[in-house]
N, C-alpha and C. Protein backbone atom coordinates (compact mmCIF):
# COMPACT_ATOMS: atom_id res chain seq x y z
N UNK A 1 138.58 37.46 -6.75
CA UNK A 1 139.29 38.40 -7.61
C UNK A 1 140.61 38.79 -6.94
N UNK A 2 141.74 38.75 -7.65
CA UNK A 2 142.73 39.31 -6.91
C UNK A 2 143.06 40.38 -6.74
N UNK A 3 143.83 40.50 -6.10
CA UNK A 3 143.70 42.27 -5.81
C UNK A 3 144.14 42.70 -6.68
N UNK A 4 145.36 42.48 -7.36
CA UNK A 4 146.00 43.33 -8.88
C UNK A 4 144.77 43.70 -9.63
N UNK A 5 143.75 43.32 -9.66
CA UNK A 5 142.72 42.99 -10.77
C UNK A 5 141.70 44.45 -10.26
N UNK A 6 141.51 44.45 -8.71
CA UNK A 6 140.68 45.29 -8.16
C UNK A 6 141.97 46.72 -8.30
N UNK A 7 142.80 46.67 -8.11
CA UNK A 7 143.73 47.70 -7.81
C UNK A 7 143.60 48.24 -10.12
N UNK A 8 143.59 47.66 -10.59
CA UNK A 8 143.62 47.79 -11.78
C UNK A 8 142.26 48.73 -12.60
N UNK A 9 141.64 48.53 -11.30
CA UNK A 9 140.15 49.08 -12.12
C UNK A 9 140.33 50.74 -11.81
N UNK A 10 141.52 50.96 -11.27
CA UNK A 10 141.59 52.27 -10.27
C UNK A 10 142.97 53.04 -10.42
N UNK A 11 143.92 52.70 -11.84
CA UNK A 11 144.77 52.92 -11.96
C UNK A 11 144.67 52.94 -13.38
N UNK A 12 145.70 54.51 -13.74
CA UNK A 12 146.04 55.21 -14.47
C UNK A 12 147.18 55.34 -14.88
N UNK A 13 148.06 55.34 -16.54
CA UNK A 13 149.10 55.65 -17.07
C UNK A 13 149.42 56.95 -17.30
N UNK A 14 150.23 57.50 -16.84
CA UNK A 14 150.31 58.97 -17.00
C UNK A 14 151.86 58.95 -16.94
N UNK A 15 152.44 60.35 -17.42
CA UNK A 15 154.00 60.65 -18.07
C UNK A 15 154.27 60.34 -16.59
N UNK A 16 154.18 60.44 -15.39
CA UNK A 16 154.72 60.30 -14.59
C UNK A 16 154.82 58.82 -13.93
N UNK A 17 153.91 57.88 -14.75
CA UNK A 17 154.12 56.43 -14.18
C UNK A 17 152.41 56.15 -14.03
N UNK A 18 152.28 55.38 -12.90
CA UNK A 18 151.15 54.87 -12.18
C UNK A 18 150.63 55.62 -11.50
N UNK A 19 148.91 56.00 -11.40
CA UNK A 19 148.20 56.80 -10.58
C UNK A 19 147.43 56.10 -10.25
N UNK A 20 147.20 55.74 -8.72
CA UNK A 20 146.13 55.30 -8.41
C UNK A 20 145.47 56.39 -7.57
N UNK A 21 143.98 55.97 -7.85
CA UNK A 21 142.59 56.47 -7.47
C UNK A 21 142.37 56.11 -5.89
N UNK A 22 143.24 56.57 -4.69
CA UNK A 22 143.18 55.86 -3.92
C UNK A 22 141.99 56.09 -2.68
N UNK A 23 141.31 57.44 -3.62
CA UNK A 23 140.27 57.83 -2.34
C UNK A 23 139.15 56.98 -3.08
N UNK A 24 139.04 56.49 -4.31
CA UNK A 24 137.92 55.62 -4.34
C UNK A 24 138.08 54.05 -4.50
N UNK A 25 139.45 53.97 -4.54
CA UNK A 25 140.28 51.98 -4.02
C UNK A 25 139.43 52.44 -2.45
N UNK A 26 139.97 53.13 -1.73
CA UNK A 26 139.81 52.90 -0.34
C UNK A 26 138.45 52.38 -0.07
N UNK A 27 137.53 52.70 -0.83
CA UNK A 27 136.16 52.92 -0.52
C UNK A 27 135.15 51.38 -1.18
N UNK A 28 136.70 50.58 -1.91
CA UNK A 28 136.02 49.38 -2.80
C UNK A 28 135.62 48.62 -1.52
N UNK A 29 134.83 48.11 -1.16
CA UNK A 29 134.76 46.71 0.09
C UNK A 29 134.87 45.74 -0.50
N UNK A 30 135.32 45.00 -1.56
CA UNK A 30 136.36 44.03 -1.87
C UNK A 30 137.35 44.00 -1.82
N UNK A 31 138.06 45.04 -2.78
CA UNK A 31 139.20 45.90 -2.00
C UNK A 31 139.91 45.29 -0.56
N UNK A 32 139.30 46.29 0.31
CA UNK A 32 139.26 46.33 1.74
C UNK A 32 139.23 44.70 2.39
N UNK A 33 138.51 44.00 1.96
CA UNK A 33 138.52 42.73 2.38
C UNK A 33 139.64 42.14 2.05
N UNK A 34 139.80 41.53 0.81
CA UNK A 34 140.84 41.29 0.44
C UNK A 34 141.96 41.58 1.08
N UNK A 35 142.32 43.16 1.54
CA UNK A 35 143.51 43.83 1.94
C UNK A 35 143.89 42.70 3.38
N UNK A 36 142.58 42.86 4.22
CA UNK A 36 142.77 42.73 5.61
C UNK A 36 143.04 41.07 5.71
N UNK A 37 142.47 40.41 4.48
CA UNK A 37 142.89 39.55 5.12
C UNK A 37 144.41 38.71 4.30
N UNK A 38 144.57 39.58 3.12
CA UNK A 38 145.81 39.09 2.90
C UNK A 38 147.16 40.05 4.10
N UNK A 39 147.24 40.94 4.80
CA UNK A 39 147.94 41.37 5.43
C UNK A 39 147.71 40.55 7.02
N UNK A 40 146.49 40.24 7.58
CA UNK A 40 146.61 39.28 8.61
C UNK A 40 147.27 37.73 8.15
N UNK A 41 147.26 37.31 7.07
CA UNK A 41 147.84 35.90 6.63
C UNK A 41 149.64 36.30 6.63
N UNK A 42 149.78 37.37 6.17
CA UNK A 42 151.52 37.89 6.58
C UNK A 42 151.44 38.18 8.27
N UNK A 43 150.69 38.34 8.83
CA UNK A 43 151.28 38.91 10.16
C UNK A 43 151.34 37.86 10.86
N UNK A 44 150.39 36.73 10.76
CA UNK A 44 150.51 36.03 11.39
C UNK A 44 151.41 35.03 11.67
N UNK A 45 152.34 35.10 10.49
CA UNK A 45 153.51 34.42 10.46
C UNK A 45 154.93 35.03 11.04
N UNK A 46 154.48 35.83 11.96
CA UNK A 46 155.27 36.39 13.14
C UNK A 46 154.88 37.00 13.83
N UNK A 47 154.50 35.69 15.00
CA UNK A 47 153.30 36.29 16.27
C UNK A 47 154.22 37.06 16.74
N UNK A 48 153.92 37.63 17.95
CA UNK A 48 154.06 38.99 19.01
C UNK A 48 154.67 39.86 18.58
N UNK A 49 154.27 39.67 17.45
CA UNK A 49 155.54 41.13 16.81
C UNK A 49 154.34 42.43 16.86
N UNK A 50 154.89 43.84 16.99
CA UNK A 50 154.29 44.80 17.63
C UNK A 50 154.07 45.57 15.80
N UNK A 51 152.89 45.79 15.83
CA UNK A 51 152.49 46.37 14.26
C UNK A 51 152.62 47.92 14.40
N UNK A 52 153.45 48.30 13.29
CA UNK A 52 152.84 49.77 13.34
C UNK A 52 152.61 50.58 12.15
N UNK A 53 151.75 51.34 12.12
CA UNK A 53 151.32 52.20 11.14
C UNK A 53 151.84 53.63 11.02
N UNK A 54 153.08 53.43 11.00
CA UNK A 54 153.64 54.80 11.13
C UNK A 54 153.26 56.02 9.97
N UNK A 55 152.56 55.95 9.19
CA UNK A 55 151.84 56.91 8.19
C UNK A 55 150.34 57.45 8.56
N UNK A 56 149.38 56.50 9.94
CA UNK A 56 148.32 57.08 9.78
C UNK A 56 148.06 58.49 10.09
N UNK A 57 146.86 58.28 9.34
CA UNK A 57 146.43 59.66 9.51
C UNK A 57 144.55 59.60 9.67
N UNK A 58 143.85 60.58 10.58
CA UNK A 58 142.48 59.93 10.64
C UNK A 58 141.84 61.19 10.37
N UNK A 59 140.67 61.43 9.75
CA UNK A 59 140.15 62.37 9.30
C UNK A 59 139.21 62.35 7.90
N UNK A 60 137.93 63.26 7.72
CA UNK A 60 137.19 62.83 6.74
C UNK A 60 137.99 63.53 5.53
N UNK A 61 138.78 64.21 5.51
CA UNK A 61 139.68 64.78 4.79
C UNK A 61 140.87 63.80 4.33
N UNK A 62 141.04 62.71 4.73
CA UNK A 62 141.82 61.98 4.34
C UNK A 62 141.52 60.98 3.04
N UNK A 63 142.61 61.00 2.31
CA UNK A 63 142.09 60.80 0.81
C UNK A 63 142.88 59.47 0.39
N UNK A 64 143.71 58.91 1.34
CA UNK A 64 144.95 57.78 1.16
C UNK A 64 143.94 56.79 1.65
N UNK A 65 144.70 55.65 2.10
CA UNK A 65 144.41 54.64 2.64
C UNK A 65 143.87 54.56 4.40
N UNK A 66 143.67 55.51 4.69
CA UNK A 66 143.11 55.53 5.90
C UNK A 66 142.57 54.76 6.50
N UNK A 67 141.49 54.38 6.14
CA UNK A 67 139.95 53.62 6.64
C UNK A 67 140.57 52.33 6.20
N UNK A 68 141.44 51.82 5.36
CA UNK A 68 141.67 50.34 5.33
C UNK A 68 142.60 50.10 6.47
N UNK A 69 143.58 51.16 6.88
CA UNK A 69 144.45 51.32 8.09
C UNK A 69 143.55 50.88 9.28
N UNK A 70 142.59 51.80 9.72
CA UNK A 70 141.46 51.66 10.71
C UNK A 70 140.87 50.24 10.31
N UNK A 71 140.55 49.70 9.67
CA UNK A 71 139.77 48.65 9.71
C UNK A 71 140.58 47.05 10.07
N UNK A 72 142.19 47.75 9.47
CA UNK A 72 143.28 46.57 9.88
C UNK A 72 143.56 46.33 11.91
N UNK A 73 143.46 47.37 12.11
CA UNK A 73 143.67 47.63 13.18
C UNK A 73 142.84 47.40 13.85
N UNK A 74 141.37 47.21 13.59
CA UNK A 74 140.41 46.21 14.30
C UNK A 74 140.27 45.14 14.39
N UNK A 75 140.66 44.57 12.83
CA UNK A 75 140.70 43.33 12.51
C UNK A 75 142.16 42.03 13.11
N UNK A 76 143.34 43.01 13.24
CA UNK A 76 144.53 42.60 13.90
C UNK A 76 144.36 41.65 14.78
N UNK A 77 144.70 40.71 15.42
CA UNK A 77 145.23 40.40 16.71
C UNK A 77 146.27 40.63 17.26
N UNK A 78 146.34 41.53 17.48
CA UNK A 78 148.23 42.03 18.23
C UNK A 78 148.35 42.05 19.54
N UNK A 79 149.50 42.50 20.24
CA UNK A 79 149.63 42.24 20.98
C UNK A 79 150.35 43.88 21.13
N UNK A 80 151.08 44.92 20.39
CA UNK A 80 150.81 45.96 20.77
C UNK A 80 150.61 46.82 18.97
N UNK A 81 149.87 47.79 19.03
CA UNK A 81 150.23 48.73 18.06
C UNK A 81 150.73 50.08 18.05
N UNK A 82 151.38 50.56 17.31
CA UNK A 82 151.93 52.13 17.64
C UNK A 82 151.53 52.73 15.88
N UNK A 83 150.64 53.47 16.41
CA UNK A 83 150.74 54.19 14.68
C UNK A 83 151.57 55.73 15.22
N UNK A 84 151.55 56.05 14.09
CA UNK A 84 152.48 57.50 13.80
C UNK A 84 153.94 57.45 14.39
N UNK A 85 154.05 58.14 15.55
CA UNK A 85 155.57 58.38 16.23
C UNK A 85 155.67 57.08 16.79
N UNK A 86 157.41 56.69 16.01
CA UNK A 86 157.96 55.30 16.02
C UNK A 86 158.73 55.49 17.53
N UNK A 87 158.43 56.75 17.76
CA UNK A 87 158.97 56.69 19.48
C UNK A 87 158.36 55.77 20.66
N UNK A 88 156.88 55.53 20.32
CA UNK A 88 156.03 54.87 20.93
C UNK A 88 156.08 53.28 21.21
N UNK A 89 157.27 52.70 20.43
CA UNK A 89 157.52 51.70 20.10
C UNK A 89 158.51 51.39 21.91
N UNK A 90 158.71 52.27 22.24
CA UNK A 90 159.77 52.03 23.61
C UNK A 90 159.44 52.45 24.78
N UNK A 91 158.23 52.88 24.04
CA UNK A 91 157.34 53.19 25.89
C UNK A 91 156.19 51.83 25.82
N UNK A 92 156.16 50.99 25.06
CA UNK A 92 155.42 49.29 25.44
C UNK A 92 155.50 48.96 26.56
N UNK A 93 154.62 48.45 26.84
CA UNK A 93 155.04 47.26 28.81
C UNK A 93 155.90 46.29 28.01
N UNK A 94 156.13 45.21 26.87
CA UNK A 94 156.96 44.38 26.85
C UNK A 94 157.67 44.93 25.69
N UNK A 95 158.68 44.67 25.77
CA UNK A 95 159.84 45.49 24.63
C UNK A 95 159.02 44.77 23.35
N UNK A 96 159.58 45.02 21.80
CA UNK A 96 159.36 44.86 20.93
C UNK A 96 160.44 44.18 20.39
N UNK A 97 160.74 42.71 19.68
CA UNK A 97 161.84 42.27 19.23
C UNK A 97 161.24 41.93 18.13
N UNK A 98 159.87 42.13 17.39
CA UNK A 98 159.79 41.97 16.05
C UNK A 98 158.82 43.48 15.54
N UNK A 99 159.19 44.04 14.89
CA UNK A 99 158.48 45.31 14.79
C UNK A 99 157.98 44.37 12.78
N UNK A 100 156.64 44.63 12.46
CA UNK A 100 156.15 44.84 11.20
C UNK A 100 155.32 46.13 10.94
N UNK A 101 156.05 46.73 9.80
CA UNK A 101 155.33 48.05 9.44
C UNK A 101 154.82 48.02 8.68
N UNK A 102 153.41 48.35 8.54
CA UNK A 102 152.61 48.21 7.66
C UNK A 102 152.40 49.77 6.87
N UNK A 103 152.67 49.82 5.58
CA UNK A 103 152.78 51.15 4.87
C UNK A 103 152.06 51.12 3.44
N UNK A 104 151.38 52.56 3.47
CA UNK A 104 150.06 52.84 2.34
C UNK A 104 150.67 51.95 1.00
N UNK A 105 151.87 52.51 0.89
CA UNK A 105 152.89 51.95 -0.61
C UNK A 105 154.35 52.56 -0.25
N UNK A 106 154.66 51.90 -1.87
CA UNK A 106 156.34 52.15 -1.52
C UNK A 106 156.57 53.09 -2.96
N UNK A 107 157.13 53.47 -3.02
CA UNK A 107 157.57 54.67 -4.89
C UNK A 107 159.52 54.72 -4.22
N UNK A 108 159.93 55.51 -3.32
CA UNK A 108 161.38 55.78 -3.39
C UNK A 108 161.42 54.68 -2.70
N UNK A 109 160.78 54.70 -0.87
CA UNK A 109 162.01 54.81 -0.33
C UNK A 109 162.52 55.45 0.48
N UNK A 110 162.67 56.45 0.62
CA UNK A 110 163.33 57.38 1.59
C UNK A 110 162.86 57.66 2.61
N UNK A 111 161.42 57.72 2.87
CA UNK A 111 161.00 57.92 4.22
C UNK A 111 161.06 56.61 4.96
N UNK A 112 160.56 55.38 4.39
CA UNK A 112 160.52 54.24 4.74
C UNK A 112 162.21 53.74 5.51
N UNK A 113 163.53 54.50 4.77
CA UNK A 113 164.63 53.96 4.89
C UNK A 113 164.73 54.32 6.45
N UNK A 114 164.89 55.43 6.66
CA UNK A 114 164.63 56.43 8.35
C UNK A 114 163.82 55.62 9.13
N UNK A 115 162.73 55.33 8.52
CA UNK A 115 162.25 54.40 9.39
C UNK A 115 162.31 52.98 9.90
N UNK A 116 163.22 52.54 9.35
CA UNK A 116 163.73 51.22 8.89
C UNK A 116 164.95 51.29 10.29
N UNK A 117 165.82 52.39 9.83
CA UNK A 117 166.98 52.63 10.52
C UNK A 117 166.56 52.88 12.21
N UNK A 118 165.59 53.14 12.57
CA UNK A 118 165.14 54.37 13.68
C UNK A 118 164.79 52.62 13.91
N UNK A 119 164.08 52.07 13.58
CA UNK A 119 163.71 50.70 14.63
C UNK A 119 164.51 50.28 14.84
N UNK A 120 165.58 49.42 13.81
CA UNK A 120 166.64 48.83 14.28
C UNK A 120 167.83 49.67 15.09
N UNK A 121 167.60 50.58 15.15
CA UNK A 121 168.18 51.34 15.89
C UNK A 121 168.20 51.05 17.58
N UNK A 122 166.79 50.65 18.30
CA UNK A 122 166.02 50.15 18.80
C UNK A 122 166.38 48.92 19.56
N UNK A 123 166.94 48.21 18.37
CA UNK A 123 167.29 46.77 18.71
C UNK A 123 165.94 45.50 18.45
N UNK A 124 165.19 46.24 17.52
CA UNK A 124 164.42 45.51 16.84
C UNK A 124 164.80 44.85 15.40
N UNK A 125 164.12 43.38 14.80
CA UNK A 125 163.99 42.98 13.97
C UNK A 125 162.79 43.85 13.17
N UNK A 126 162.78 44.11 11.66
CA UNK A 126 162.36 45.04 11.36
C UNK A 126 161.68 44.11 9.85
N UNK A 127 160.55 44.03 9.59
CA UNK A 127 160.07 43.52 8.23
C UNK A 127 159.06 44.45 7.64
N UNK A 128 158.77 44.70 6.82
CA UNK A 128 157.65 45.77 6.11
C UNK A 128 156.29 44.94 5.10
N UNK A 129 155.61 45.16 5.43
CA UNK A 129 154.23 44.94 4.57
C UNK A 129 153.45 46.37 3.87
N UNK A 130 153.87 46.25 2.18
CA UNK A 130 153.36 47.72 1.45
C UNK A 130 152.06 46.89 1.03
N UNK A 131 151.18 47.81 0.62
CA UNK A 131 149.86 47.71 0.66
C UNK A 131 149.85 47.69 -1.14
N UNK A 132 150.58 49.01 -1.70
CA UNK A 132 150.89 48.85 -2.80
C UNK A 132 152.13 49.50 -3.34
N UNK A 133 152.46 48.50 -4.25
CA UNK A 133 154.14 49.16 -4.71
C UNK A 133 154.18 49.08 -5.98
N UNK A 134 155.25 50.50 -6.39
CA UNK A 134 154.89 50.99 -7.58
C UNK A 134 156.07 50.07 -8.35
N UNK A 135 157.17 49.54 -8.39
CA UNK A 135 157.83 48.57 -8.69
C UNK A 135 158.30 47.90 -7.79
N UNK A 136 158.11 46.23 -8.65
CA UNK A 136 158.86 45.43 -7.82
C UNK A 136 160.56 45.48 -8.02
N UNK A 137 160.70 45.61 -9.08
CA UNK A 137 162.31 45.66 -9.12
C UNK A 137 162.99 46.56 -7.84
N UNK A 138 162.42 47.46 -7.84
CA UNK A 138 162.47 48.84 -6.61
C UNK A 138 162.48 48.38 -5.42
N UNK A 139 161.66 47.55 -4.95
CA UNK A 139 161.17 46.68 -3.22
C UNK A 139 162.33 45.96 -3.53
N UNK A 140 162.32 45.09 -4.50
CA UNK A 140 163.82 43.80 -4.41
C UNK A 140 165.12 44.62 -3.82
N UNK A 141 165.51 46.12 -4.85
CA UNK A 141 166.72 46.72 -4.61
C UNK A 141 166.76 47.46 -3.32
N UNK A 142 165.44 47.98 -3.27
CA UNK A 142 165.53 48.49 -1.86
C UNK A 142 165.77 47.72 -0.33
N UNK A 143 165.21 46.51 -0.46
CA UNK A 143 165.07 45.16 0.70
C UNK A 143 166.66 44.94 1.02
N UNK A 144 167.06 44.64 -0.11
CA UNK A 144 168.48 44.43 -0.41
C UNK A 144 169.36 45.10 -0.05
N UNK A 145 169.34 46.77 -0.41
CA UNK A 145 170.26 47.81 0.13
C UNK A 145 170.02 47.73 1.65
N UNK A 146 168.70 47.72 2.66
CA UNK A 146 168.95 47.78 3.76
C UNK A 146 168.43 46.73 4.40
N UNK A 147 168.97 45.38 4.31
CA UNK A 147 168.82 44.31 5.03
C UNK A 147 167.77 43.76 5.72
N UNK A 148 166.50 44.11 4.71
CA UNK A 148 164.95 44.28 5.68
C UNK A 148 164.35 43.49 4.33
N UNK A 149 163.25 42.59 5.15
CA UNK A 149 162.04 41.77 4.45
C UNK A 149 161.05 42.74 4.54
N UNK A 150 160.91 42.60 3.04
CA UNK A 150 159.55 43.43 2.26
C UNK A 150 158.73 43.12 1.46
N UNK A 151 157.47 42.67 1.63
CA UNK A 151 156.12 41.99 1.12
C UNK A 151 155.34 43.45 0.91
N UNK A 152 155.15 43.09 -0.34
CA UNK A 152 154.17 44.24 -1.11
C UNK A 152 152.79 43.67 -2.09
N UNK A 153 151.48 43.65 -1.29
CA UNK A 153 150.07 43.20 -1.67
C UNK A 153 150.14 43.27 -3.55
N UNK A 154 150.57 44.37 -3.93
CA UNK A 154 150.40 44.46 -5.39
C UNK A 154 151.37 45.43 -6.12
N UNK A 155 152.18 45.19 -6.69
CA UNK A 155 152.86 45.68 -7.45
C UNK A 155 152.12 46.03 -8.44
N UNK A 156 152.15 47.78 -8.77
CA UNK A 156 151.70 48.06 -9.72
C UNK A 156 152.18 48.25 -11.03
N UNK A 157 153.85 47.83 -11.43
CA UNK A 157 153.85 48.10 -12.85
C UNK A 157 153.67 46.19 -13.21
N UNK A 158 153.10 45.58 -12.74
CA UNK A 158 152.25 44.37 -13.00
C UNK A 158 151.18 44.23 -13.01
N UNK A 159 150.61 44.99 -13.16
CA UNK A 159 148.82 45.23 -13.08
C UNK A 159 148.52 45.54 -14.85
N UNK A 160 147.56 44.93 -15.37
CA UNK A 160 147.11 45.07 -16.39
C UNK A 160 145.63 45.97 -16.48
N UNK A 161 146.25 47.24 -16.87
CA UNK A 161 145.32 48.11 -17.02
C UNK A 161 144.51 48.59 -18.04
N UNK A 162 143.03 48.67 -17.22
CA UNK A 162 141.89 48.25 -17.93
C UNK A 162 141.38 49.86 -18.61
């Protein structure tokens, strides 16, 4: 099943756009499978690059994508990870010359851009993997405005909702 299909069983039209159900996506284990191993088939196509999860968050109170975060991060083969503070990225034993960020989803933009800027800032190569994005037209214009490769698992105004 592809993921649009699983992401579809869990998403809602509302005046404000797309809602996904993400404390009970998190909890699909197809879902979850799927996720880990379509995001290891992107990572792997740029070994030693240092992964980070600059959004996690851990806690039974956590209602996002958490536990698929945790479960990527087991499943990884890396060579370093830094979740949360992108400061962590420069205290590594070997510098970082490919940073991939792996993020819950994408909607603006704006936090992602800071963070975009703050690596290459760095003197890192900088690519992004969204988990889910609420348009693709949006990832294209956004990739585009700041000179960064961006792979997004499922675009949701392409999902046919059930």
């Amino acid at each position: 099943m592809e993921l649009k299909n699983i992401v579809a069983h869990y998403a809602t039209r509302n005046e404000k756009g797309v809602e996904i159900d993400l404390e009970n996506l998190s909890q699909d284990k197809k879902f979850r499978s799927e996720v880990v191993k379509a995001v290891v088939k992107r990572v792997e196509k740029i070994p030693h690059a240092c992964i980070v999860f600059p959004s996690f968050k851990s806690g039974e109170n956590d209602k996002s994508l958490g536990s698929i975060i945790n479960e990527l991060a087991l499943t990884l083969q890396f060579e370093s990870l830094v979740t949360g503070n992108l400061e962590q990225i420069s205290s590594l034993r070997m510098p970082a010359e490919n940073v991939i960020l792996i993020k819950h989803s994408f909607r603006s933009g704006k936090k992602l851009k800071e963070q975009i800027e703050e690596i290459k800032a760095r003197g890192c190569n900088v690519s992004v993997i969204c988990l889910l994005a609420h348009s693709g037209s949006r990832v294209e214009a956004f990739a585009h405005e700041n000179d960064v490769k961006i792979d997004a698992l499922v675009y949701t105004d392409e999902i046919n909702y059930i």
